[in-house]
Protein backbone atom coordinates (compact mmCIF):
# COMPACT_ATOMS: atom_id res chain seq x y z
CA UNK A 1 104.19 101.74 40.92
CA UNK A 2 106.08 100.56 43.73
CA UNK A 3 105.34 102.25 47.35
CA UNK A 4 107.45 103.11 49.93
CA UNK A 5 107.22 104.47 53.71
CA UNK A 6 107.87 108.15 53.75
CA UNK A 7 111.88 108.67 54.42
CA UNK A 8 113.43 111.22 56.64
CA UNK A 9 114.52 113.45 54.26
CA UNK A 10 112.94 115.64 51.52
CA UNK A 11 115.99 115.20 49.57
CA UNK A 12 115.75 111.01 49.50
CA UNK A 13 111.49 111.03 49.70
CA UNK A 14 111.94 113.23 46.06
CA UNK A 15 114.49 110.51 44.47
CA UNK A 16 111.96 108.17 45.51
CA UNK A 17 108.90 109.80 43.81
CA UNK A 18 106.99 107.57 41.20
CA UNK A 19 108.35 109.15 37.69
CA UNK A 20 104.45 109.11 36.75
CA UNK A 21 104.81 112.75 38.43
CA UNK A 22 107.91 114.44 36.66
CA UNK A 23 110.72 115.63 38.27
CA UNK A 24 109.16 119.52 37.98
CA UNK A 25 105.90 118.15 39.95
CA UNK A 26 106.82 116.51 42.88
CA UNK A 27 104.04 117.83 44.84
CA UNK A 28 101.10 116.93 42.14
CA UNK A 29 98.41 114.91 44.05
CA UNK A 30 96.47 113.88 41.65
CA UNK A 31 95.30 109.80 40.79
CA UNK A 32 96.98 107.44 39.41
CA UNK A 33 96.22 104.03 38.15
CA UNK A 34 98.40 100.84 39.44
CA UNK A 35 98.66 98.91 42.73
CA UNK A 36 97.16 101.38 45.17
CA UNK A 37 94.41 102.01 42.96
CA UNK A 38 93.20 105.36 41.45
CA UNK A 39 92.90 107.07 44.40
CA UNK A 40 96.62 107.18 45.29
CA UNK A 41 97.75 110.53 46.85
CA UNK A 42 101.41 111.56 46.83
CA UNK A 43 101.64 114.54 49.93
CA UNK A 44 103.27 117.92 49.57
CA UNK A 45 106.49 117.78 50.92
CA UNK A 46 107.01 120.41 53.53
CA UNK A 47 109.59 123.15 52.37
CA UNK A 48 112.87 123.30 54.68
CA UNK A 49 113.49 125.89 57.09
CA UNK A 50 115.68 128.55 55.79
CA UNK A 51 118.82 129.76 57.48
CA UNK A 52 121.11 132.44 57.71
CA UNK A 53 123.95 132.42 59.79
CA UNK A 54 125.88 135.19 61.41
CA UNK A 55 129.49 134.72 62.86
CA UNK A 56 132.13 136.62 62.28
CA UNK A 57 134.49 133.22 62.45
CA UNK A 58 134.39 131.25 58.85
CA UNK A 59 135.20 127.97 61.09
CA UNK A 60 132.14 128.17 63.20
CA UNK A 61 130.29 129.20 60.39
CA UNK A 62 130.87 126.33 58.26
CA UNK A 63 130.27 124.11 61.09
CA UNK A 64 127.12 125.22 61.63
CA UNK A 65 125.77 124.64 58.19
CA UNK A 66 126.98 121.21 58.32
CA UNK A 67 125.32 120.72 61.47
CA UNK A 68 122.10 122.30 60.28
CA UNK A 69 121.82 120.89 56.79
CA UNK A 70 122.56 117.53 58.03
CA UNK A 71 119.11 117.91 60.25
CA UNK A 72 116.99 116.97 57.37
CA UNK A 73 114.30 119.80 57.11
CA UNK A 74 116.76 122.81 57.42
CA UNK A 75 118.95 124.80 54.61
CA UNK A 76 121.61 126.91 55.45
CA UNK A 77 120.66 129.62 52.33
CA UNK A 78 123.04 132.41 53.35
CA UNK A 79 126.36 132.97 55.64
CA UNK A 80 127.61 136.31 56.32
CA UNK A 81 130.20 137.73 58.51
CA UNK A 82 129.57 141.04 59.80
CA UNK A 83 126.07 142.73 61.04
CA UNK A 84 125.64 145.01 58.26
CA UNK A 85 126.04 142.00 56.10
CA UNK A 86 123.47 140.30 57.99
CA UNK A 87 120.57 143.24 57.42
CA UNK A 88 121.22 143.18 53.75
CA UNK A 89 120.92 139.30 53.39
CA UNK A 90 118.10 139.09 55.36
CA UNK A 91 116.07 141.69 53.31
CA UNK A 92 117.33 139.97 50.24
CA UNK A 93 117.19 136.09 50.65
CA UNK A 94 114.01 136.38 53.48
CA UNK A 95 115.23 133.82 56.10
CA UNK A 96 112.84 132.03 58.10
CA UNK A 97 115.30 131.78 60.61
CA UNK A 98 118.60 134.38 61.66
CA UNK A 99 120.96 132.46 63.72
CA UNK A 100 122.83 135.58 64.98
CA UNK A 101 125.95 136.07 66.88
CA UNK A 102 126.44 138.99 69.37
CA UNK A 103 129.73 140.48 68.70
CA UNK A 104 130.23 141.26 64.94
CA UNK A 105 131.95 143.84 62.58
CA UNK A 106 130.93 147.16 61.90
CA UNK A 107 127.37 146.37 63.30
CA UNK A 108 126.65 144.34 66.48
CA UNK A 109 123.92 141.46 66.79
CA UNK A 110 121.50 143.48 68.76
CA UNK A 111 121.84 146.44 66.47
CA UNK A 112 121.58 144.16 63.64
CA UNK A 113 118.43 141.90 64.99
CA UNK A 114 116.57 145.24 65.37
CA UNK A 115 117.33 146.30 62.12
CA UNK A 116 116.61 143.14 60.65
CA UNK A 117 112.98 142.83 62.74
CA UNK A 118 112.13 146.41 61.99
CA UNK A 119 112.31 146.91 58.31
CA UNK A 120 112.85 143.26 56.94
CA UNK A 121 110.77 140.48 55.78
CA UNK A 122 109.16 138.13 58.59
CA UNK A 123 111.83 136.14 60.26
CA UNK A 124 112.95 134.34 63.90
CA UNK A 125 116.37 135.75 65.38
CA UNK A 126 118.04 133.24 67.42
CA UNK A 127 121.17 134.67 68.98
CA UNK A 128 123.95 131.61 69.08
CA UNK A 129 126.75 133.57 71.45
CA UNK A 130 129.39 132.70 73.90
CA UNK A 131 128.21 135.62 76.14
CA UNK A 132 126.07 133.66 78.85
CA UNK A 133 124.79 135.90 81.55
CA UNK A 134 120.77 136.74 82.41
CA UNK A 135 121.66 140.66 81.19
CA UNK A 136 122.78 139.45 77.73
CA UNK A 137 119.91 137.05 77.58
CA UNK A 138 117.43 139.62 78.60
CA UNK A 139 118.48 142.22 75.98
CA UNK A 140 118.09 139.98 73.27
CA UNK A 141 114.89 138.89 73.61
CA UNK A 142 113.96 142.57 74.20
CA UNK A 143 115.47 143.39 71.28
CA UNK A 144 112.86 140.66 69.54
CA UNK A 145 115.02 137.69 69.12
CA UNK A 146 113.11 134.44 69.61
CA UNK A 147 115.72 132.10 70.78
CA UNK A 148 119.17 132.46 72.90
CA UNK A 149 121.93 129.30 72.59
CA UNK A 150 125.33 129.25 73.66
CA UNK A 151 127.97 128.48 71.13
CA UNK A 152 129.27 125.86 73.69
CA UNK A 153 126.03 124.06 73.75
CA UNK A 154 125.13 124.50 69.75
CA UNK A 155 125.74 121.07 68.49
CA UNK A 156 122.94 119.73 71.16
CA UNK A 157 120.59 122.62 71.47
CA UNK A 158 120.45 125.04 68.28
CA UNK A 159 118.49 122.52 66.09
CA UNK A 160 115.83 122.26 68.81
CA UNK A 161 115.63 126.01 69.12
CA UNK A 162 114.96 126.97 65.70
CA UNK A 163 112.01 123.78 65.37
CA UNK A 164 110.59 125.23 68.88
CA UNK A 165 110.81 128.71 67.18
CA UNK A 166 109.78 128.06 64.00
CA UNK A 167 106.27 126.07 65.62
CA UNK A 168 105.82 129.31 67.30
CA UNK A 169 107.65 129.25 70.37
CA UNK A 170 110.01 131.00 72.30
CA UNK A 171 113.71 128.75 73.38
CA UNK A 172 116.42 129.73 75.72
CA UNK A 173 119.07 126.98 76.20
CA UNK A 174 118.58 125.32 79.84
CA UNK A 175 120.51 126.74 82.38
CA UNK A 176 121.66 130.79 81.38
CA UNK A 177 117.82 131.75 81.90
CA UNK A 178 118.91 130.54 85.78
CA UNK A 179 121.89 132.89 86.30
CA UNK A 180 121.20 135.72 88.75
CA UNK A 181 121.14 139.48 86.90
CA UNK A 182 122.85 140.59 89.71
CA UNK A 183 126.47 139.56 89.00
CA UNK A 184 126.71 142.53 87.16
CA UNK A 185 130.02 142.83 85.44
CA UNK A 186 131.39 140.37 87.37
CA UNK A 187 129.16 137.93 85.41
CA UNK A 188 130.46 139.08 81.99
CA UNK A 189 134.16 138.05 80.15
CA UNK A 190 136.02 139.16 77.52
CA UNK A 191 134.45 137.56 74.58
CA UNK A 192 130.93 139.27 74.89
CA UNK A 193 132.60 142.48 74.26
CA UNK A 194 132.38 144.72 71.36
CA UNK A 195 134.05 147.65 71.34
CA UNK A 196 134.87 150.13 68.43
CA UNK A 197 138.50 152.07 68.40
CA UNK A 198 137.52 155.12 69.20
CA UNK A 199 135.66 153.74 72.16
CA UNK A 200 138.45 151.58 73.33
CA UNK A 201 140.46 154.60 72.89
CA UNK A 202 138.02 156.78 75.35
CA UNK A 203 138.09 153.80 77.63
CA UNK A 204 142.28 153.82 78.05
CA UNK A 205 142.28 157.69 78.98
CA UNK A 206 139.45 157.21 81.36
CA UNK A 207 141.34 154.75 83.01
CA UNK A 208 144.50 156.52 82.93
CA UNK A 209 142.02 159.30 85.01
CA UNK A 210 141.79 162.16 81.90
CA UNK A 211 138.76 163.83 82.39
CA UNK A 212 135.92 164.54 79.52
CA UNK A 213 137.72 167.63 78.83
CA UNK A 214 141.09 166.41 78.84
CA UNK A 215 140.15 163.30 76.85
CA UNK A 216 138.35 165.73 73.93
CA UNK A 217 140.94 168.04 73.57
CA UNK A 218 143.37 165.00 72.83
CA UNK A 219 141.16 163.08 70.60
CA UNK A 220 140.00 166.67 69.19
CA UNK A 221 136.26 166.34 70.31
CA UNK A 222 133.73 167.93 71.88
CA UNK A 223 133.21 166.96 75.58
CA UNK A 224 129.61 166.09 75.19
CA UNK A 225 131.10 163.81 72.26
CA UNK A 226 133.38 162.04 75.05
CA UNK A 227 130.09 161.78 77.26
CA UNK A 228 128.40 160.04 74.65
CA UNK A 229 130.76 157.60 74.63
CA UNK A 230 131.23 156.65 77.59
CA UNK A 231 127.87 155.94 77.79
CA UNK A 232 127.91 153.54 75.27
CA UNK A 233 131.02 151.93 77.10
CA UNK A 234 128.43 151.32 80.15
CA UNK A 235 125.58 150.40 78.17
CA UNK A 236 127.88 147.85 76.43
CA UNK A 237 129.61 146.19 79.54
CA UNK A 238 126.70 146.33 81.95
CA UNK A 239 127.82 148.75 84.37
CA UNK A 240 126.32 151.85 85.93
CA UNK A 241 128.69 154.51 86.67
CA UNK A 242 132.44 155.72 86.04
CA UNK A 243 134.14 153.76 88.63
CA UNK A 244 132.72 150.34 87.52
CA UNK A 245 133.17 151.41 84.23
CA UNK A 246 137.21 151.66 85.01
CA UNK A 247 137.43 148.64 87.63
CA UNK A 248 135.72 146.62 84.60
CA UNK A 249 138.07 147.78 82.03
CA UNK A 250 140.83 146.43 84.38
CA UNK A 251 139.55 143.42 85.49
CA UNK A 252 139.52 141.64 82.22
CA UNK A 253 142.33 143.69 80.99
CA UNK A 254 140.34 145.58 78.37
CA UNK A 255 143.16 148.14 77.21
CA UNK A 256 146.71 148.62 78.24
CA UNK A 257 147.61 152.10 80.08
């Protein structure tokens, strides 16, 4: 039997197991007779970190699990799209890790992290988003995610963050921990939003200046209705009343009146 260091990879260590063991048993530890005697030990190979990504763009998707599977003890098992998606994978291919994005289809990352933390199997949320402000970062990790990277700084910080997580540790990418909660909505842009239709829809009349009333009896609602969502508009952007609400909304141009 011929011996060799350990290699950097599972995938090149178990090409490289003695035959003695069969290619069913790679982990059998039993002895075995030849040059290293009888005592000879071949070591469990640790399993690989499992993934599942969550981006609602197939390009940065795919990137990632090259990225990720190229890192030697990781495996992309599972890439989905939107944030219902996400719950259902993780409760059916149990993840150690959720790499999530923040705005998705049909269910957004925070919703979908507490779903997923809530009523799924044991798992790590890492959000991977282009929003970078303290707020965003802060909601995250009270909604239970473990990790925060920006999708600019993925390709030199995500693999760290999900071995810091994974060892039991918590990882926020250095330097958006730093930036002061204060700015408000000036410290937000366009891509961390995630508005529905009929929300963008309440948002255009409320800039145009309708009132709750004149805004439900167009869109056939109940004024409490309206009320609701507008406060959903202000939980999503970050703001705290009516007129920041409309000054944000026209700042980064978020519907046409």
């Amino acid at each position: 039997m011929r011996l060799m260091h350990r290699p950097d990879t599972r995938k090149a260590a178990a090409a490289r197991l003695p035959r003695a063991l069969g290619a069913a048993d790679a982990s059998v530890t039993g002895p075995e007779e030849g040059p290293a005697g009888p005592n000879f030990r071949v070591e469990r190979l640790p399993a690989p970190t499992k993934i599942l990504l969550v981006d609602d763009h197939d390009i940065m998707r795919d990137g990632l699990t090259a990225l990720l599977n190229r890192a030697g003890d990781m495996e992309v098992i599972g890439s989905v799209s939107t944030g219902e998606e996400a719950v259902i994978a993780a409760h059916s291919l149990h993840p150690d890790v959720v790499v999530m994005d923040l705005v998705l289809p049909t269910l957004n990352g925070l919703d979908a992290t507490l779903r997923i933390l809530e009523k799924g199997p044991p798992t790590h949320v890492i959000v991977l988003s282009a929003c970078h402000t303290s707020e965003h970062v802060h909601r995250a990790l009270r909604a239970g995610a473990r990790g925060y990277v920006t999708k600019k700084s993925a390709g030199s910080d995500l693999v760290l963050a999900i071995r810091t997580v994974i060892a039991g540790n918590q990882y926020v990418a250095p330097g958006i921990i730093s930036m002061p909660a204060e700015l408000g909505a000036a410290g937000y842009n366009k891509s961390c939003t995630s508005l529905s239709e009929r929300e963008r829809e309440v948002l255009r009349q409320l800039v145009a200046g309708a009132s709750s009333v004149e805004i439900a009896r167009t869109l056939f609602l109940s004024p409490k209705s309206i009320d609701t969502y507008r406060h959903r508009l202000m939980v999503k952007l970050g703001v705290g009343n009516r007129a920041d609400l409309i000054r944000f909304a026209l700042q980064y141009e978020l519907v046409t009146v």
